[in-house]
PDB file of N, CA and C in Angstrom:
ATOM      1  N   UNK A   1       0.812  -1.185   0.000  1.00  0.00           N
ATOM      2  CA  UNK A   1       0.000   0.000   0.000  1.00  0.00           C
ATOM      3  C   UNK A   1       0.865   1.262   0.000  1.00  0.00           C
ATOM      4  N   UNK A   2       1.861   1.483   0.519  1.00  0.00           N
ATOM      5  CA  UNK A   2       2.986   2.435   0.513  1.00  0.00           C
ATOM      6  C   UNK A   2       3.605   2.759  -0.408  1.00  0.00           C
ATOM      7  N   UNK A   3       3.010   3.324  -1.623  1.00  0.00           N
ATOM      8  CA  UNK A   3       4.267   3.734  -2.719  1.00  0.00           C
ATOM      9  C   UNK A   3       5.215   4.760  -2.107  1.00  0.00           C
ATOM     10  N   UNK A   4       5.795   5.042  -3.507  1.00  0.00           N
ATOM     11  CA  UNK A   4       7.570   6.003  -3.620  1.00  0.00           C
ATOM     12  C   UNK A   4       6.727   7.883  -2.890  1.00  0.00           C
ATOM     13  N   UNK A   5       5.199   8.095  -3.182  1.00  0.00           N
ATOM     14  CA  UNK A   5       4.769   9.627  -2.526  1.00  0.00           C
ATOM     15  C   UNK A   5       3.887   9.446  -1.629  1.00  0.00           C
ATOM     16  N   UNK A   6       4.038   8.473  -0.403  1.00  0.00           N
ATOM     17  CA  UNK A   6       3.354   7.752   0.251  1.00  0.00           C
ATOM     18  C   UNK A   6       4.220   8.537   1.827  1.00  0.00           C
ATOM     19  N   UNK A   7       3.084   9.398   2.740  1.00  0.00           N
ATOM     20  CA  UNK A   7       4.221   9.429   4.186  1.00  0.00           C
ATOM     21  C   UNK A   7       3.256   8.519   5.123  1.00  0.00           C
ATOM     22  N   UNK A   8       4.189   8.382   5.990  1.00  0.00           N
ATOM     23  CA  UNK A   8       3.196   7.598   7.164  1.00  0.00           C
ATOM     24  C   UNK A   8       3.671   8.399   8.566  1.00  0.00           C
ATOM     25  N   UNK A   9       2.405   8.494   9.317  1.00  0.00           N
ATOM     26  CA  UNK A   9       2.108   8.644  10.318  1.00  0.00           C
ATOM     27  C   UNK A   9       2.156   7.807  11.527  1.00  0.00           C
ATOM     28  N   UNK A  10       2.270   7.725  12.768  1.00  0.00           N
ATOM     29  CA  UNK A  10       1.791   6.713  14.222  1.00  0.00           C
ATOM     30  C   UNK A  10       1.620   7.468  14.736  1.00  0.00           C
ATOM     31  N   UNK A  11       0.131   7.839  15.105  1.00  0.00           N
ATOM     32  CA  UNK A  11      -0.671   8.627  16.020  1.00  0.00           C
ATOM     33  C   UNK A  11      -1.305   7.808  17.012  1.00  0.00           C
ATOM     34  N   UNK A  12      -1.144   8.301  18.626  1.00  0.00           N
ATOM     35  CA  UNK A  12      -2.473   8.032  19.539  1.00  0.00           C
ATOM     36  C   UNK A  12      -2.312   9.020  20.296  1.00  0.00           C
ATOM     37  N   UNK A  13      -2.686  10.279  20.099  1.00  0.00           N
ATOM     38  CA  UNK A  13      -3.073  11.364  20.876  1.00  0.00           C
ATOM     39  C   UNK A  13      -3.246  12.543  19.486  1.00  0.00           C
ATOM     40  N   UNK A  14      -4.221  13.228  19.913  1.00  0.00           N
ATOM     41  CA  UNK A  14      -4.848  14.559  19.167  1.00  0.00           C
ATOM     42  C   UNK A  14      -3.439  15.566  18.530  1.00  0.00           C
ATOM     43  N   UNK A  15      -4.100  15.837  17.462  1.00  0.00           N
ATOM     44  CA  UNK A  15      -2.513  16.332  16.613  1.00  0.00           C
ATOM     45  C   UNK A  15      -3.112  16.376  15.027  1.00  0.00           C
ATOM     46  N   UNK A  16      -2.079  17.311  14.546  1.00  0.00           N
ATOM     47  CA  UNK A  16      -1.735  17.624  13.450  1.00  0.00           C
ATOM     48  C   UNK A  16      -1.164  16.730  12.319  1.00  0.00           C
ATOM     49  N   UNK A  17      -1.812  15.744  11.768  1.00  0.00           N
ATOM     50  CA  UNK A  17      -1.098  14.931  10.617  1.00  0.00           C
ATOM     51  C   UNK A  17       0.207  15.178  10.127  1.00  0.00           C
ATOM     52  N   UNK A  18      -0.970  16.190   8.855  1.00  0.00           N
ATOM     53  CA  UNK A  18      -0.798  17.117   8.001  1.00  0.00           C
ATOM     54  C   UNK A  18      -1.120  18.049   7.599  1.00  0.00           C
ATOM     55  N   UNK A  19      -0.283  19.524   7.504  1.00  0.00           N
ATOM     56  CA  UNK A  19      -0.755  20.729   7.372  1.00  0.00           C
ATOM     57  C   UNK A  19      -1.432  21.065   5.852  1.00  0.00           C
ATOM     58  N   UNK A  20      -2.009  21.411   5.476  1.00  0.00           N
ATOM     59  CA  UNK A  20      -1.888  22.384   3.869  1.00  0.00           C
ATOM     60  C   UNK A  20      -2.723  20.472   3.424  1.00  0.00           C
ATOM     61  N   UNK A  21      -2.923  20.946   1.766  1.00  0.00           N
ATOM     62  CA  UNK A  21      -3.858  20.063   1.384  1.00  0.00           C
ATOM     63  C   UNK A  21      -3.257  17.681   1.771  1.00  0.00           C
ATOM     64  N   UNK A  22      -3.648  17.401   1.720  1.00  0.00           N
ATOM     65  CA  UNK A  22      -3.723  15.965   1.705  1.00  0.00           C
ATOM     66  C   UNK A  22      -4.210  15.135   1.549  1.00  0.00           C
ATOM     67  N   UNK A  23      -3.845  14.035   1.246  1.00  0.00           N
ATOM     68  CA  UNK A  23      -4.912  12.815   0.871  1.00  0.00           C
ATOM     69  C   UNK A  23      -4.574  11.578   1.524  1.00  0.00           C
ATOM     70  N   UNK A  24      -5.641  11.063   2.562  1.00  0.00           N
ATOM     71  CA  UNK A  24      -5.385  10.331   3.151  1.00  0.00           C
ATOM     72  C   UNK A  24      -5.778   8.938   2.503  1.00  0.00           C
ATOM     73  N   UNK A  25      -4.746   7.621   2.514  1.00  0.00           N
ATOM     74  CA  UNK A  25      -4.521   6.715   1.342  1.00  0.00           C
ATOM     75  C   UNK A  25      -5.167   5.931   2.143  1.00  0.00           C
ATOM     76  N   UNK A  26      -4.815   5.111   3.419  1.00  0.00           N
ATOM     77  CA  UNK A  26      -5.365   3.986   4.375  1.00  0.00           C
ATOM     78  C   UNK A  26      -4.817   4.339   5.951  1.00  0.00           C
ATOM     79  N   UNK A  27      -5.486   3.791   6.290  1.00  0.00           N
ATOM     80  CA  UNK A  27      -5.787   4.352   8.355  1.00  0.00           C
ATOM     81  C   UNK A  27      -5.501   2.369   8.370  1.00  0.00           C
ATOM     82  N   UNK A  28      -4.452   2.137   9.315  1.00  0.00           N
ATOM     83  CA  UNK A  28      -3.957   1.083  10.704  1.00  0.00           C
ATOM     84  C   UNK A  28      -4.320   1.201  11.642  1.00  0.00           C
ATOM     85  N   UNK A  29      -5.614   0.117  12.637  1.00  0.00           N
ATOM     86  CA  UNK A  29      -4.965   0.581  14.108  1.00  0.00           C
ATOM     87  C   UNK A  29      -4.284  -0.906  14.277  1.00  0.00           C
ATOM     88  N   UNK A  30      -3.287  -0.110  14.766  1.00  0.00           N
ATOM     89  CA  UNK A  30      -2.241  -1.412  14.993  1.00  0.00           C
ATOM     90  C   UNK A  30      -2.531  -2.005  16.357  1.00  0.00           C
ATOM     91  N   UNK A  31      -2.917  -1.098  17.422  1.00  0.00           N
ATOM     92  CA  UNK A  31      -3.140  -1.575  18.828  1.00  0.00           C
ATOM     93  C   UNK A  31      -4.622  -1.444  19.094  1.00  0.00           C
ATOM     94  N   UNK A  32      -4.973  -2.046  19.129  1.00  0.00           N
ATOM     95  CA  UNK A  32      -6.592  -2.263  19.348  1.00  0.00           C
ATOM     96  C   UNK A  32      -6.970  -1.197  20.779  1.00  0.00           C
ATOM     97  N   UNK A  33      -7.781  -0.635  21.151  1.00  0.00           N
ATOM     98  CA  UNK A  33      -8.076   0.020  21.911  1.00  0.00           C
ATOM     99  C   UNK A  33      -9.732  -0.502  23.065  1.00  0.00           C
ATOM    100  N   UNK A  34      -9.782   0.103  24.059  1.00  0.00           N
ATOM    101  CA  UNK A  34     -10.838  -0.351  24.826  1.00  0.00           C
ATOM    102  C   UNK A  34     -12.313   0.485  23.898  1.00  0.00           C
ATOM    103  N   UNK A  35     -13.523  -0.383  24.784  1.00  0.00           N
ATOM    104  CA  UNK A  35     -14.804   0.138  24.023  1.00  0.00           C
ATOM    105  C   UNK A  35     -14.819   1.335  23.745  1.00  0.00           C
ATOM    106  N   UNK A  36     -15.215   1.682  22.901  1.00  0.00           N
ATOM    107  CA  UNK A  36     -15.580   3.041  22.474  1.00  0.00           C
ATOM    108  C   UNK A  36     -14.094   4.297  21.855  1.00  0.00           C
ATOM    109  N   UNK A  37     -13.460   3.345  21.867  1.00  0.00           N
ATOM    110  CA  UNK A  37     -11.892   4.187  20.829  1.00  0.00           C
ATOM    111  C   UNK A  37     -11.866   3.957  19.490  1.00  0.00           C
ATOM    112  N   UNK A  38     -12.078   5.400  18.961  1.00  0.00           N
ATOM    113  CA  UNK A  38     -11.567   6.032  17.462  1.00  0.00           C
ATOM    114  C   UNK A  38     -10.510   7.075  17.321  1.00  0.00           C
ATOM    115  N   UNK A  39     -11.034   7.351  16.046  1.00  0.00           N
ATOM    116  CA  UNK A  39     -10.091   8.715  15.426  1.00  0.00           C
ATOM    117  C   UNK A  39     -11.038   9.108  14.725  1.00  0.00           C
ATOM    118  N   UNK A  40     -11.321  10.283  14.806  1.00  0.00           N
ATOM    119  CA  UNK A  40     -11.909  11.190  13.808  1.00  0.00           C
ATOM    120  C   UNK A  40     -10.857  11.714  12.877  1.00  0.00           C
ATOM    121  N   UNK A  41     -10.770  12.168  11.461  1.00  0.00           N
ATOM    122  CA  UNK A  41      -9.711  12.353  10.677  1.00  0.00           C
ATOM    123  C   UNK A  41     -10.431  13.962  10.556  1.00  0.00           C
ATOM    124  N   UNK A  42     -10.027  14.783  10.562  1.00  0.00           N
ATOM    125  CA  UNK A  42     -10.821  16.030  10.109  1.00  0.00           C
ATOM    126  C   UNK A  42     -10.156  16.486   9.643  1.00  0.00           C
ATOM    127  N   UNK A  43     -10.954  17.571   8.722  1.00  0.00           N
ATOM    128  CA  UNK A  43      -9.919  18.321   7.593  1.00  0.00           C
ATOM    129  C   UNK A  43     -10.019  20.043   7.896  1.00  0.00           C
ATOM    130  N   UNK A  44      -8.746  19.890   8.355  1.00  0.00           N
ATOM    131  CA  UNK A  44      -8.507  21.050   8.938  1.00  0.00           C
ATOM    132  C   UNK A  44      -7.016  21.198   9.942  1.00  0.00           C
ATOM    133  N   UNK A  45      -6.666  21.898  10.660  1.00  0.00           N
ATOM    134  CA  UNK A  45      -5.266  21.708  11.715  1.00  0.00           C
ATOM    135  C   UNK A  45      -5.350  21.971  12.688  1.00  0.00           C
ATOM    136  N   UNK A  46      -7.011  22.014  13.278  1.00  0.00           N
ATOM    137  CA  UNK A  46      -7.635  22.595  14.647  1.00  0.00           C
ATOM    138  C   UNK A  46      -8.334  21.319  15.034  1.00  0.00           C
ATOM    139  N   UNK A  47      -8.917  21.213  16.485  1.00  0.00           N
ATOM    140  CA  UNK A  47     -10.178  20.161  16.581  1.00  0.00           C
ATOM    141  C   UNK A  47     -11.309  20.497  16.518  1.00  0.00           C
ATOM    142  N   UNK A  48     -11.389  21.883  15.785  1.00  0.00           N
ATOM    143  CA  UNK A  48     -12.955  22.201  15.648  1.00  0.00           C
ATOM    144  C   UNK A  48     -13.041  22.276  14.131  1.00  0.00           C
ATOM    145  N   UNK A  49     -12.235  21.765  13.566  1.00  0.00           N
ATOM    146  CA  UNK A  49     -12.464  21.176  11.893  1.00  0.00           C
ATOM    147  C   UNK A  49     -13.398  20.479  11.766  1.00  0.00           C
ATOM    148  N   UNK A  50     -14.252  20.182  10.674  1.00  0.00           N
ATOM    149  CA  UNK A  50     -15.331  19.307  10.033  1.00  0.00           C
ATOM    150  C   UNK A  50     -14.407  17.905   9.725  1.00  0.00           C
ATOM    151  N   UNK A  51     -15.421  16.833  10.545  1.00  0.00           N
ATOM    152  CA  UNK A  51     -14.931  15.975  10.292  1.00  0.00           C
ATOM    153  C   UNK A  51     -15.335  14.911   9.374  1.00  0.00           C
ATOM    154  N   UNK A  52     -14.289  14.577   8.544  1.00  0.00           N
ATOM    155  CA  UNK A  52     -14.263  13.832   6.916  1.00  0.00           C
ATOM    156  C   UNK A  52     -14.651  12.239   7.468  1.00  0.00           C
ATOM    157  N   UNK A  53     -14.056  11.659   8.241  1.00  0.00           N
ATOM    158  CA  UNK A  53     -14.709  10.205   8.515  1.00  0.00           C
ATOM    159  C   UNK A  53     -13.975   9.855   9.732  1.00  0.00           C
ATOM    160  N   UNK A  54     -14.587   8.573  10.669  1.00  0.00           N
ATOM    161  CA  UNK A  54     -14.303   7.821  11.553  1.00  0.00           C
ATOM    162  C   UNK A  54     -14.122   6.588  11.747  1.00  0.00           C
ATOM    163  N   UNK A  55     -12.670   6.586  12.437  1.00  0.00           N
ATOM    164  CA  UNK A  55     -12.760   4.795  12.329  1.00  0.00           C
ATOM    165  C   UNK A  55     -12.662   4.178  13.818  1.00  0.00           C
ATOM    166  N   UNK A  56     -13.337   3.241  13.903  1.00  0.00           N
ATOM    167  CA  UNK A  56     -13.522   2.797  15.378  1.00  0.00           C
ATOM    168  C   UNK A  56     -12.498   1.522  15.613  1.00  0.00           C
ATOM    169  N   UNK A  57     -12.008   1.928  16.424  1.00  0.00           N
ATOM    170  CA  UNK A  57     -11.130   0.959  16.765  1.00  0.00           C
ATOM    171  C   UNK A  57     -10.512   0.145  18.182  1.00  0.00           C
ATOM    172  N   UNK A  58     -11.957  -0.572  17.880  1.00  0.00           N
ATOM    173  CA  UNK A  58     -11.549  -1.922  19.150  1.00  0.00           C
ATOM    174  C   UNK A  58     -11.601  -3.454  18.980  1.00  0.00           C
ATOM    175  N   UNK A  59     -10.797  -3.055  17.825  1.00  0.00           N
ATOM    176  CA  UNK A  59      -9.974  -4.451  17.115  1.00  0.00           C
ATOM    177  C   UNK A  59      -9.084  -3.570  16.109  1.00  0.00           C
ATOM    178  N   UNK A  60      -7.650  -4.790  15.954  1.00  0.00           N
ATOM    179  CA  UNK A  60      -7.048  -4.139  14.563  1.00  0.00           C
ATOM    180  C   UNK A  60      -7.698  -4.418  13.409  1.00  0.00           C
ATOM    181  N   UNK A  61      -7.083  -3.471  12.839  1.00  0.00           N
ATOM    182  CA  UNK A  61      -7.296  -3.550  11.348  1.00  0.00           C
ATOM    183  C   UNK A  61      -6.775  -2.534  10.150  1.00  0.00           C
ATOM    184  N   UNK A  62      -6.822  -3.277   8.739  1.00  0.00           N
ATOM    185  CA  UNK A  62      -5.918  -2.472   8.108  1.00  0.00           C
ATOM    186  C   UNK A  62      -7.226  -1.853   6.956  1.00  0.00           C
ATOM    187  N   UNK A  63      -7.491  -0.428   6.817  1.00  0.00           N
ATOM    188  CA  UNK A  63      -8.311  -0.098   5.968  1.00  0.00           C
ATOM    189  C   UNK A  63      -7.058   0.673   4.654  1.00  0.00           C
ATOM    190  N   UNK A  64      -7.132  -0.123   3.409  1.00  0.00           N
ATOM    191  CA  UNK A  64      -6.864   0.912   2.261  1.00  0.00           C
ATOM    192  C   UNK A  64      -8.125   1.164   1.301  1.00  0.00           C
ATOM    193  N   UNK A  65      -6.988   1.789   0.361  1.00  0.00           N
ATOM    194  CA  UNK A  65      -7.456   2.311  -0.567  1.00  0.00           C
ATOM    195  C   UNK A  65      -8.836   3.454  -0.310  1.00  0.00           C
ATOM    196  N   UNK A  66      -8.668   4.225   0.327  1.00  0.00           N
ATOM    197  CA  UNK A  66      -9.732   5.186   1.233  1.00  0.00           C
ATOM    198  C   UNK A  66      -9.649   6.464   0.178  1.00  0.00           C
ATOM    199  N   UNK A  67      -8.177   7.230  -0.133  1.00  0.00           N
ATOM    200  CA  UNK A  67      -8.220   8.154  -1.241  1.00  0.00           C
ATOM    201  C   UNK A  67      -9.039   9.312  -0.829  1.00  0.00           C
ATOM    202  N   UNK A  68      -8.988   9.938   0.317  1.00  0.00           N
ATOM    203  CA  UNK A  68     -10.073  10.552   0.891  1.00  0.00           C
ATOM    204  C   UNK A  68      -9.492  12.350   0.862  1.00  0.00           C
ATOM    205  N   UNK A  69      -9.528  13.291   0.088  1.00  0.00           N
ATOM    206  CA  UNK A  69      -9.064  14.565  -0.032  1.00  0.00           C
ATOM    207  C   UNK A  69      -9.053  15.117   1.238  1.00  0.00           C
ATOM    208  N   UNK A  70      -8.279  15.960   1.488  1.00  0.00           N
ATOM    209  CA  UNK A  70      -8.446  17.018   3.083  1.00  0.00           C
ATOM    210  C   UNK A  70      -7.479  18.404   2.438  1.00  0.00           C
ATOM    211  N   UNK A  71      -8.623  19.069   2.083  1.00  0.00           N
ATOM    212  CA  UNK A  71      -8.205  20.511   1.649  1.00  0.00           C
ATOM    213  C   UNK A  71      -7.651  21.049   2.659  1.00  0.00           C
ATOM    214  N   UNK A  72      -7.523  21.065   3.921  1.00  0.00           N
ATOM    215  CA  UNK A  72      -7.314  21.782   4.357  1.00  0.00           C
ATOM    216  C   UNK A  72      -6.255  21.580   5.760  1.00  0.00           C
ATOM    217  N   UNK A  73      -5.859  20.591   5.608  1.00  0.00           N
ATOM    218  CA  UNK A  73      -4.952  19.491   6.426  1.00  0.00           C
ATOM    219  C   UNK A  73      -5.767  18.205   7.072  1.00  0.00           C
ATOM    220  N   UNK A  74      -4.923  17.920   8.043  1.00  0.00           N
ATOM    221  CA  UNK A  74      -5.466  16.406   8.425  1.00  0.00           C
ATOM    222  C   UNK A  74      -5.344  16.689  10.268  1.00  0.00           C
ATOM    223  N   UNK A  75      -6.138  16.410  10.481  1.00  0.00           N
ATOM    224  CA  UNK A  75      -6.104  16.564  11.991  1.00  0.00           C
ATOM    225  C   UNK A  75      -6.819  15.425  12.917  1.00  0.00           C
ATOM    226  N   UNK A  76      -6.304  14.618  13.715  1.00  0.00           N
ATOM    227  CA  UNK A  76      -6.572  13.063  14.412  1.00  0.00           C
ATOM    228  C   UNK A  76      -6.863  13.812  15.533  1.00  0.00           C
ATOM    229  N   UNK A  77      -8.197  13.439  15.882  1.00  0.00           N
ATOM    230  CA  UNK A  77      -8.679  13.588  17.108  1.00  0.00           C
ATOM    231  C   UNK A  77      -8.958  12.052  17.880  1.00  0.00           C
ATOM    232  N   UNK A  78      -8.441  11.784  18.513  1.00  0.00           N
ATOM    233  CA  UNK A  78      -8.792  10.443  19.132  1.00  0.00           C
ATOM    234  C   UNK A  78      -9.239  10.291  20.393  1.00  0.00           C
ATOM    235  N   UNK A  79     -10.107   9.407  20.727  1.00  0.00           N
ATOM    236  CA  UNK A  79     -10.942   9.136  21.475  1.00  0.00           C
ATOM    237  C   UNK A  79     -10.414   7.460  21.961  1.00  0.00           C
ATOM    238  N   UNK A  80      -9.914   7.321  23.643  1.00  0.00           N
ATOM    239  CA  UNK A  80      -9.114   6.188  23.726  1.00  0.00           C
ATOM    240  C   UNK A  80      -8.248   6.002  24.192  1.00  0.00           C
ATOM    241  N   UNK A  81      -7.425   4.576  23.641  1.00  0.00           N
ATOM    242  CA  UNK A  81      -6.541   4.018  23.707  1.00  0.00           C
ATOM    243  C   UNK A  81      -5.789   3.513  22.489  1.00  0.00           C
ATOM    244  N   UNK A  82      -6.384   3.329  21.910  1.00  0.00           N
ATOM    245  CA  UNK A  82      -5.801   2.405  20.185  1.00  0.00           C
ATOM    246  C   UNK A  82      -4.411   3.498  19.948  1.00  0.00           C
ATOM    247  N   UNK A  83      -4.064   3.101  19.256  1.00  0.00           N
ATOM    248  CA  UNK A  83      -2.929   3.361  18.083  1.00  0.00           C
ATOM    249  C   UNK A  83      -3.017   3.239  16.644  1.00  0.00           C
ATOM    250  N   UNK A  84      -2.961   4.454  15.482  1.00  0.00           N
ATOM    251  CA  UNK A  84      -3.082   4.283  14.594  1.00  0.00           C
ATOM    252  C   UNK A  84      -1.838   4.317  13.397  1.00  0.00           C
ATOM    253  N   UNK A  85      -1.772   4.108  11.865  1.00  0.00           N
ATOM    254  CA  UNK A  85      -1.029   4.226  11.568  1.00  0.00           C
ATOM    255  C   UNK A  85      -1.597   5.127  10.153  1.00  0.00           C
ATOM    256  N   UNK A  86      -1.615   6.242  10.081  1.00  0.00           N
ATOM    257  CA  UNK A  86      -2.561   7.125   8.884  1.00  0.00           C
ATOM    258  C   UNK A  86      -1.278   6.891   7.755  1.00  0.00           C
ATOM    259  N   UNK A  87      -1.419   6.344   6.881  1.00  0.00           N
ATOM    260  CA  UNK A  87      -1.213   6.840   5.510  1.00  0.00           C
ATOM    261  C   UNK A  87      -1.380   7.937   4.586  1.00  0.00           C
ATOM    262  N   UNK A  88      -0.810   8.524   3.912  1.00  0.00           N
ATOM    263  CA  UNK A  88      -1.174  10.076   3.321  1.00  0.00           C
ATOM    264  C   UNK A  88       0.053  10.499   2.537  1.00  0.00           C
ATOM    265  N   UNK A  89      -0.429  11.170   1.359  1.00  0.00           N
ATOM    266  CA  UNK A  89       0.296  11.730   0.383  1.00  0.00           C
ATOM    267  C   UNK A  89      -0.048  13.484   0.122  1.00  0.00           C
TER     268      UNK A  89
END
């Protein structure tokens, strides 16, 4: 899933991806988290950005091919324990 314009991320706490436009390719959670742990991906570099989608994560799992635009950066708000691994170009 990682090509040659491919960066990767390991997020588990609220933060800044990526600044300025991006495209997020596939979301990892590598560490499974207790009930009720996600990430919101929002597009924006604040946590009061609109948020583009959510992935819940209390089991692993590997989501690609997602291809999901973020005009305006990428910003992980997480809710939890899990660990993720965001993909993005």
């Amino acid at each position: 899933m990682v090509e040659l314009n491919h960066n990767v991320a390991n997020v588990n706490a609220d933060g800044v991806v990526k600044g300025g436009h991006g495209v997020i390719v596939g979301v990892k959670v590598t560490k499974a988290g207790s009930s009720g742990s996600k990430i919101e991906l929002k597009n924006g570099v604040v946590s009061g950005a609109p948020v583009e989608f959510t992935v819940y994560a209390e089991s692993t799992q590997d989501l690609g091919n997602i291809n999901r635009r973020f005009e305006a950066g990428i910003y992980a708000d997480i809710t939890g324990n899990a660990e993720y691994l965001i993909i993005f170009k």
